[in-house]
C-alpha atoms as a PDB file:
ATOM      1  CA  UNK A   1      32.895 -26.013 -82.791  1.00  0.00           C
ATOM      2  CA  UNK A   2      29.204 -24.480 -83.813  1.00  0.00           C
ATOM      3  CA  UNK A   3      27.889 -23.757 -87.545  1.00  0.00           C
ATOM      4  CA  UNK A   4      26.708 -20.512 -87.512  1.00  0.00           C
ATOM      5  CA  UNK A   5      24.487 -19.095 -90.574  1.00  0.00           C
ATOM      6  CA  UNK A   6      25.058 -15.808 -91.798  1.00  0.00           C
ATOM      7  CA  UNK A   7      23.176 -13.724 -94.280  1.00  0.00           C
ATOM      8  CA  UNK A   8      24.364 -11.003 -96.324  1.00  0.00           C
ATOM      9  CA  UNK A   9      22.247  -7.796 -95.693  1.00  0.00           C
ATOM     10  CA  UNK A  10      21.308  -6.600 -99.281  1.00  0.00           C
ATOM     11  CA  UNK A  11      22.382  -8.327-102.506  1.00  0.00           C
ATOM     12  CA  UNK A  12      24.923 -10.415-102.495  1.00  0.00           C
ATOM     13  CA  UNK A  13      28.484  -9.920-104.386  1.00  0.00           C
ATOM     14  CA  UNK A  14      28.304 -12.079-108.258  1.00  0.00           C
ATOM     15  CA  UNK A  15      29.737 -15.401-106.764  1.00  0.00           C
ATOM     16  CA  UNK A  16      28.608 -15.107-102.936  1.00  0.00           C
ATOM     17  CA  UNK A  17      25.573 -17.237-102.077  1.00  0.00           C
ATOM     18  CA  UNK A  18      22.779 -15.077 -99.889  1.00  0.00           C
ATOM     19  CA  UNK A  19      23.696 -17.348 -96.881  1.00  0.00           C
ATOM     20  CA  UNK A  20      26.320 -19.629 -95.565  1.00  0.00           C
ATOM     21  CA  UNK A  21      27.945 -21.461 -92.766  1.00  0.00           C
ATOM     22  CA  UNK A  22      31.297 -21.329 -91.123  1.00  0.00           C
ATOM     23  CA  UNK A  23      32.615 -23.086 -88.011  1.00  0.00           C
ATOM     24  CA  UNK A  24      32.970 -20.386 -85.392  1.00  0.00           C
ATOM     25  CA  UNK A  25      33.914 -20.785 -81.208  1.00  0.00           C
ATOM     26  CA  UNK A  26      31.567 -20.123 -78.704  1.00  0.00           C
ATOM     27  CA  UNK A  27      33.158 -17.175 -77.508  1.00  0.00           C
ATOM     28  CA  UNK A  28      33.640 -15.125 -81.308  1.00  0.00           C
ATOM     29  CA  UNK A  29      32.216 -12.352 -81.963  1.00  0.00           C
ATOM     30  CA  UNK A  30      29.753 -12.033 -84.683  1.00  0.00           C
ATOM     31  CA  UNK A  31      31.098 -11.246 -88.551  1.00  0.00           C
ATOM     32  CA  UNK A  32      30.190  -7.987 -89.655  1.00  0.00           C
ATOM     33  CA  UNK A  33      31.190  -8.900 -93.306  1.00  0.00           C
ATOM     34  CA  UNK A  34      31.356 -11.632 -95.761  1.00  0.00           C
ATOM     35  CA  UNK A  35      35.011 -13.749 -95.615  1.00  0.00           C
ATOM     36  CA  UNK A  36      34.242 -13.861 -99.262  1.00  0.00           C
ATOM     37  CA  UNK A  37      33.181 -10.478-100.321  1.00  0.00           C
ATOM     38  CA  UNK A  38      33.645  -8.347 -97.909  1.00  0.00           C
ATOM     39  CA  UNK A  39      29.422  -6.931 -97.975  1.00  0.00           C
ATOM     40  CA  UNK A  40      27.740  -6.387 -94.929  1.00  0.00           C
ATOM     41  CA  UNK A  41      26.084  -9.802 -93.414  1.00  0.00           C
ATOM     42  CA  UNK A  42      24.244 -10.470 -89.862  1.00  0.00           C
ATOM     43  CA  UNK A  43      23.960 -13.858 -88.636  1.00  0.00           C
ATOM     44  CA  UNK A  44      20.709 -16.044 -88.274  1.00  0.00           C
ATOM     45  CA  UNK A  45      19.401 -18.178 -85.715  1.00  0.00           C
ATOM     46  CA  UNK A  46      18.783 -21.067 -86.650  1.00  0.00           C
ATOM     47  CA  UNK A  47      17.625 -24.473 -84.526  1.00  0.00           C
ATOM     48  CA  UNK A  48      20.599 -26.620 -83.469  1.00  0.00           C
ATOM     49  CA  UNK A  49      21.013 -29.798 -85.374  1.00  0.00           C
ATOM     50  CA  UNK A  50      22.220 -32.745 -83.529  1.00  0.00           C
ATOM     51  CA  UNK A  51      21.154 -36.296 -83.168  1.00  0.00           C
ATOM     52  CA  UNK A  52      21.976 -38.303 -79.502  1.00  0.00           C
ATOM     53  CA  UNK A  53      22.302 -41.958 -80.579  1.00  0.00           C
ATOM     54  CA  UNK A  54      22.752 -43.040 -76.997  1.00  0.00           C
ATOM     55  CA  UNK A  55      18.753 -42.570 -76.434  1.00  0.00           C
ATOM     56  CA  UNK A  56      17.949 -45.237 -79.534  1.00  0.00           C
ATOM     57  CA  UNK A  57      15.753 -47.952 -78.702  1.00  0.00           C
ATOM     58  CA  UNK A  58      18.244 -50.320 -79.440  1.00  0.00           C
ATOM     59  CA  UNK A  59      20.869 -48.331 -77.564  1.00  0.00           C
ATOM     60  CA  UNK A  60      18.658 -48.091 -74.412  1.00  0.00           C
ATOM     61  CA  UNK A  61      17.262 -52.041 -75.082  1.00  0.00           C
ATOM     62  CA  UNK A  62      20.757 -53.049 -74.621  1.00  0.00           C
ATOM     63  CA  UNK A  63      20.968 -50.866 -70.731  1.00  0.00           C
ATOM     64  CA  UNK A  64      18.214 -53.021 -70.548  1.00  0.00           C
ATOM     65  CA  UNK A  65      15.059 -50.552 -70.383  1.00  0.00           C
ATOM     66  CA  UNK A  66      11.808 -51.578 -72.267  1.00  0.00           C
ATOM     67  CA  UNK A  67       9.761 -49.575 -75.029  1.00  0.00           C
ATOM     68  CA  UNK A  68       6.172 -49.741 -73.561  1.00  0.00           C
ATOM     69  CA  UNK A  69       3.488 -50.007 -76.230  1.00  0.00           C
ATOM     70  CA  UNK A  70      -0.042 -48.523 -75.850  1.00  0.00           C
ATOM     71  CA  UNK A  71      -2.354 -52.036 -76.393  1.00  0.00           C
ATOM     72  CA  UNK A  72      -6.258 -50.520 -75.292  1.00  0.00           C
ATOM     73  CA  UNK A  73      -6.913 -47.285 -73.455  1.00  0.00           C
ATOM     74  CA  UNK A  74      -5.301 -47.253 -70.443  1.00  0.00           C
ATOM     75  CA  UNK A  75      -3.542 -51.119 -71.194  1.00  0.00           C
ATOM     76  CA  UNK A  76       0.317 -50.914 -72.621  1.00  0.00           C
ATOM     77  CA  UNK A  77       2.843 -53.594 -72.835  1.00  0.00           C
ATOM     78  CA  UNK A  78       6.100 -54.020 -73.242  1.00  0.00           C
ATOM     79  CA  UNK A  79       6.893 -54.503 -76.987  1.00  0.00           C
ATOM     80  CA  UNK A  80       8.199 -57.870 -77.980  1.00  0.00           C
ATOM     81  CA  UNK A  81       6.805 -59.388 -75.087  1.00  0.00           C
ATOM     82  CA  UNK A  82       4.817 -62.552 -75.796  1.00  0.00           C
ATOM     83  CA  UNK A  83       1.243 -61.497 -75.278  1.00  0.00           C
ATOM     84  CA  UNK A  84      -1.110 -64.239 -73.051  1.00  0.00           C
ATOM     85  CA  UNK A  85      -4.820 -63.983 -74.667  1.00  0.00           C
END
């Protein structure tokens, strides 16, 4: 379930914060008013906020890809790789 931000249009009631979050479905319609107060609000986009810990290096070392390293312009290598000089 998404965290939406919401804003309150105007000054906020004594004990409301000027924004907040709540856990809404996809499919809900906006809130035209504060849970709290009752004011007016409208909500904000904001950027999504996720992390995918499947695509770490260590998770994708272990699928057995390598992390290529740029060594001169135009050279790269694959990091951890014993080097022959």
């Amino acid at each position: 379930m998404p965290v939406y931000v919401y804003e309150h249009v105007g000054k906020p009631a004594k004990g409301c914060s000027k924004r907040f979050e709540i856990h809404q479905d996809f499919g809900s319609e906006h809130l035209a008013k504060c849970p709290k107060c009752g004011r007016k609000v409208q909500r904000i986009i904001t950027t999504a906020n996720f992390t995918i810990d499947h695509l770490s290096h260590t998770a994708l070392k272990e699928k057995g890809f390598s992390k290529l390293v740029r060594r001169d312009k135009g050279t790269y290598e694959i990091e951890g790789a014993l080097r022959k000089d």
